[in-house]
N, C-alpha and C. Protein backbone atom coordinates (compact mmCIF):
# COMPACT_ATOMS: atom_id res chain seq x y z
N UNK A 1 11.84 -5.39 -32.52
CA UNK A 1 13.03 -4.55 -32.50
C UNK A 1 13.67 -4.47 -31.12
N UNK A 2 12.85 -4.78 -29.65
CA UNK A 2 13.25 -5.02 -28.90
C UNK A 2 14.72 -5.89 -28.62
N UNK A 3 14.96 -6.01 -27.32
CA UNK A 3 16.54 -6.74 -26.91
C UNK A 3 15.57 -7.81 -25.97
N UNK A 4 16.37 -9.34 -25.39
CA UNK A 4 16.23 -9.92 -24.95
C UNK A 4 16.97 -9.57 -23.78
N UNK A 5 16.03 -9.40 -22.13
CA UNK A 5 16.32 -9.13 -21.12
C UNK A 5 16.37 -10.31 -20.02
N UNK A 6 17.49 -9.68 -19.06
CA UNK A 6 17.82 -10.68 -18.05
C UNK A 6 16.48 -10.53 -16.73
N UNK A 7 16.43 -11.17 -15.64
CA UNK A 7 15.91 -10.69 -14.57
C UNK A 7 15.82 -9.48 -13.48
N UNK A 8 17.05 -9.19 -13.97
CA UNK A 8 17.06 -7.75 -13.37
C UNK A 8 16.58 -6.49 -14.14
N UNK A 9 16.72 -6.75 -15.64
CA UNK A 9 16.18 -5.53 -16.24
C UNK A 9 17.14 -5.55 -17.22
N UNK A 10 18.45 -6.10 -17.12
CA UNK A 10 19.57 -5.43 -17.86
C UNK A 10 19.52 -6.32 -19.44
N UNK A 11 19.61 -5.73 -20.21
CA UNK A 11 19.74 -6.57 -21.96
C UNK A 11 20.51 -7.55 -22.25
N UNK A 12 19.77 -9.33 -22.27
CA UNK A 12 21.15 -9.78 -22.38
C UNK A 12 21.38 -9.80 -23.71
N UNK A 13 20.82 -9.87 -24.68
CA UNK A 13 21.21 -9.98 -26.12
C UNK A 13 20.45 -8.88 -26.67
N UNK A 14 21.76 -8.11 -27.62
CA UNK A 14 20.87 -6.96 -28.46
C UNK A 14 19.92 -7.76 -29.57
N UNK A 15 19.23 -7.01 -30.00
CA UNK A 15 19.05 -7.79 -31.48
C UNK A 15 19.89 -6.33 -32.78
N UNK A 16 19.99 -7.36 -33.93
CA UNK A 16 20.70 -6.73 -34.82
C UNK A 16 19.83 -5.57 -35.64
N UNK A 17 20.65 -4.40 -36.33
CA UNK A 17 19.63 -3.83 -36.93
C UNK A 17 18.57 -4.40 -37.62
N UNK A 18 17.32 -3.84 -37.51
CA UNK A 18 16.16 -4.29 -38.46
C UNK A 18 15.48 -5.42 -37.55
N UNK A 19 16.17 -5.54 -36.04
CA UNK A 19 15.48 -6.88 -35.72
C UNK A 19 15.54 -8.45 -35.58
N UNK A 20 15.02 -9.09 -34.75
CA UNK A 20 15.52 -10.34 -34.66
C UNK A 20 14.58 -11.20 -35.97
N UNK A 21 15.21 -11.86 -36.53
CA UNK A 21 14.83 -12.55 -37.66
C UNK A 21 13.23 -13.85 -37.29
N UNK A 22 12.79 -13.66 -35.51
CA UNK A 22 12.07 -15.00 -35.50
C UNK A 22 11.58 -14.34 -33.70
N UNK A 23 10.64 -14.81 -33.67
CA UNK A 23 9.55 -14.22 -32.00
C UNK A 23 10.16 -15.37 -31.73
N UNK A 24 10.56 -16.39 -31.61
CA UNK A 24 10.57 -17.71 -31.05
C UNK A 24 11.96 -17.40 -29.73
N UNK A 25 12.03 -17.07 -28.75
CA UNK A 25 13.16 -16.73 -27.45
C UNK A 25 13.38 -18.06 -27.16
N UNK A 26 11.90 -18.78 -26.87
CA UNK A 26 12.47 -20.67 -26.21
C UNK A 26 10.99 -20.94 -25.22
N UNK A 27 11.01 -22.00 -24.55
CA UNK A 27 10.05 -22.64 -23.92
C UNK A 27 10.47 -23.04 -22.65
N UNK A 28 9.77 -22.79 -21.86
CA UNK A 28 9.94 -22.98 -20.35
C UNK A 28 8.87 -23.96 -19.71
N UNK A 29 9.37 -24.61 -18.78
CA UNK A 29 8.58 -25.81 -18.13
C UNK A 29 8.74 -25.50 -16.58
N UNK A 30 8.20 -25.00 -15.67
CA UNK A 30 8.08 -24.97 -14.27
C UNK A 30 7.38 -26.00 -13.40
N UNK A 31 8.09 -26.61 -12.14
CA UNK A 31 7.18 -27.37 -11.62
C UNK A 31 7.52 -27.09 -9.91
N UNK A 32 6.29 -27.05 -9.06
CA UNK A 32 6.46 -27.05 -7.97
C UNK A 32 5.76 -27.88 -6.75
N UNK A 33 6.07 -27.97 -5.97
CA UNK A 33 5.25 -28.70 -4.51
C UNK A 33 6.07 -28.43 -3.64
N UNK A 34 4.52 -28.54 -2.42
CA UNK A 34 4.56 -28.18 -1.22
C UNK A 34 4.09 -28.93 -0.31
N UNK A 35 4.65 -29.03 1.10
CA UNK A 35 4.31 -30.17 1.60
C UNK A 35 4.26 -29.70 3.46
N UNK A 36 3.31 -29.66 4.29
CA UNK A 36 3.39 -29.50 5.21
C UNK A 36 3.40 -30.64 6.67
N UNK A 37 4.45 -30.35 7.04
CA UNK A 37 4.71 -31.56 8.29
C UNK A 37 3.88 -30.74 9.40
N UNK A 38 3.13 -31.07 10.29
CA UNK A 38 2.63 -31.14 11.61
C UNK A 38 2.26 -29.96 11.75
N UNK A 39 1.78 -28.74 10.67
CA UNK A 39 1.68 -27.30 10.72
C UNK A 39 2.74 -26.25 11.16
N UNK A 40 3.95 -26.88 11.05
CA UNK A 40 4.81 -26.35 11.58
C UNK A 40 6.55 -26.58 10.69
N UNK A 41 6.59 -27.60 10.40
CA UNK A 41 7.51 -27.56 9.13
C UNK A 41 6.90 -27.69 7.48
N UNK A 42 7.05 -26.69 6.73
CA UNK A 42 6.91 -26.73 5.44
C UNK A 42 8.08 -27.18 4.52
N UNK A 43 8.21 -27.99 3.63
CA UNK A 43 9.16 -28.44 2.74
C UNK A 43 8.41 -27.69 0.91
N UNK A 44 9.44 -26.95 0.70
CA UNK A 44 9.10 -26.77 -0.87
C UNK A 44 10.55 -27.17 -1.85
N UNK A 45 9.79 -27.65 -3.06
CA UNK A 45 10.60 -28.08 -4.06
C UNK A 45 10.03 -27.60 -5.14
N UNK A 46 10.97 -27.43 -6.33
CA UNK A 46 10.69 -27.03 -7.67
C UNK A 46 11.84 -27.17 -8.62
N UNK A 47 11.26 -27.04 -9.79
CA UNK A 47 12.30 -27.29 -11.00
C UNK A 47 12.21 -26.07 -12.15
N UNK A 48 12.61 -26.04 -12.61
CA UNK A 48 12.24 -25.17 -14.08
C UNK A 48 13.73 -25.38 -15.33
N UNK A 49 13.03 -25.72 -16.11
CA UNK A 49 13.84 -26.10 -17.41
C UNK A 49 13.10 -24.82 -18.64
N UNK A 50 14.47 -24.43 -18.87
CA UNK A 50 14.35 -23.65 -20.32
C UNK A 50 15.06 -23.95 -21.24
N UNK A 51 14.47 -24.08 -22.62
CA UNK A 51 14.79 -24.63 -23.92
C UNK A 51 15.08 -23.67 -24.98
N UNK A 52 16.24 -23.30 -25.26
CA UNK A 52 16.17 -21.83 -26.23
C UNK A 52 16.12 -22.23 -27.17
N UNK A 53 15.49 -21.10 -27.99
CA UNK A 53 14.54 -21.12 -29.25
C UNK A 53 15.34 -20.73 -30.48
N UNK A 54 14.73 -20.05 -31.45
CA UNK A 54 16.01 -19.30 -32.43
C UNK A 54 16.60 -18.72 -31.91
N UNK A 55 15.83 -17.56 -31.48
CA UNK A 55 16.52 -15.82 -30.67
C UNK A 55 17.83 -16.22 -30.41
N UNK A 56 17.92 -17.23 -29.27
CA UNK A 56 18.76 -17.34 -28.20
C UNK A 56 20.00 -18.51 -28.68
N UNK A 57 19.69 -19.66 -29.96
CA UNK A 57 20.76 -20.19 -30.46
C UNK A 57 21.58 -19.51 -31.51
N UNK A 58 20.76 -18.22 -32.26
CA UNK A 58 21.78 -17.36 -33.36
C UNK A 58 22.14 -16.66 -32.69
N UNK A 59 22.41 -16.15 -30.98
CA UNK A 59 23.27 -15.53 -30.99
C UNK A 59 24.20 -16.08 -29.77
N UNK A 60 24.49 -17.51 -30.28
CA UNK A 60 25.11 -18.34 -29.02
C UNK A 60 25.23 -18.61 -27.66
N UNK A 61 23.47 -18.61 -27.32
CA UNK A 61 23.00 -18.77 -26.25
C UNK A 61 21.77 -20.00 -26.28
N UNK A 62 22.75 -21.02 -26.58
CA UNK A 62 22.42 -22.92 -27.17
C UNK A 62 22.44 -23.73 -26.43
N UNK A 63 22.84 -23.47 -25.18
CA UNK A 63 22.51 -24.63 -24.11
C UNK A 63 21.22 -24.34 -23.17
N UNK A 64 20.50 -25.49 -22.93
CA UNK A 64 19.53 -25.16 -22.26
C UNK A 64 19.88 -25.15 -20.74
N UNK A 65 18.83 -24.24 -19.80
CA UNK A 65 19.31 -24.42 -18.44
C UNK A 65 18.30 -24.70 -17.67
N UNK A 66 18.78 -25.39 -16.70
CA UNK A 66 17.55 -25.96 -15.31
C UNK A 66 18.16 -25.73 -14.16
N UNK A 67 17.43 -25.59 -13.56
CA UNK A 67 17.46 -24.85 -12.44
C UNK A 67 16.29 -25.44 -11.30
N UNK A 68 16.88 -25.84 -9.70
CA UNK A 68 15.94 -26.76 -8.79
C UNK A 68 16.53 -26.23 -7.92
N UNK A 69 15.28 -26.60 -6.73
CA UNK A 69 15.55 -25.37 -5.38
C UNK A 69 14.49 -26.72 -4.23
N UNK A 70 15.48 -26.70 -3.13
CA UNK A 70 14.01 -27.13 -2.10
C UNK A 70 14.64 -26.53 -0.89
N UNK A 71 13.35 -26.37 -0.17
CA UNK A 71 13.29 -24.99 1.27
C UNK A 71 12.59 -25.70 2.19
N UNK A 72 13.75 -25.92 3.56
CA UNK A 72 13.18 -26.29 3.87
C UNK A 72 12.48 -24.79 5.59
N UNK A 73 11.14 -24.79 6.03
CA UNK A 73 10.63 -23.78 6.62
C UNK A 73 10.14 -24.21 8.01
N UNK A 74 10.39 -23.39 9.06
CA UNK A 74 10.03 -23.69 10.25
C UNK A 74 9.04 -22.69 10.75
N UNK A 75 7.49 -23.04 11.00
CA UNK A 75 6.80 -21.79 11.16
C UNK A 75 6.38 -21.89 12.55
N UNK A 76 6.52 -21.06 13.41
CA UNK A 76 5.99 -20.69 14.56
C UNK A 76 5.29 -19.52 14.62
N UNK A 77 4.55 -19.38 15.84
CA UNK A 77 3.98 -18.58 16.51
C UNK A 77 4.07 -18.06 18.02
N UNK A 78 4.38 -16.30 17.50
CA UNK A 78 4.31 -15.47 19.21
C UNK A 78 2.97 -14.81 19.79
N UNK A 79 2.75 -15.44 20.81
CA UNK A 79 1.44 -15.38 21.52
C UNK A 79 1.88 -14.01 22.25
N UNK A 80 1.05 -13.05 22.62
CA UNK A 80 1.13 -11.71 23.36
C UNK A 80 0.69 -11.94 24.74
């Protein structure tokens, strides 16, 4: 009887009285790596693909989305 929620908290899809007709929201695939240069530069990359399920194609939310990120990090150190 619940609603399908965004990341922040907020409802993105109600469900209809009595309920969503199917548990099935969709399937998610995450992937990540990490990679350190000389202890001092870190490189990260990742992917994530989501595949919507019933929930999310009966109420015209039918395209799937992916989403990729890479960071790149410079770590130092202050000596006292």
């Amino acid at each position: 009887m619940d609603g399908v929620y965004n990341g922040t908290g907020s409802e993105f899809v109600q469900p209809p009285s009595g309920g969503f007709k199917s548990s099935d929201i969709g399937t998610e695939f995450d992937a990540s790596a990490k990679y350190v240069f000389h202890q001092y530069f870190v490189v990260n990359a990742g992917v994530g693909h989501f595949s919507p399920g019933e929930v999310m194609t009966a109420n015209q939310h039918r395209a799937p989305l992916t989403i990729g990120y890479l960071s790149l990090t410079y770590r130092f150190r202050v000596d006292h």
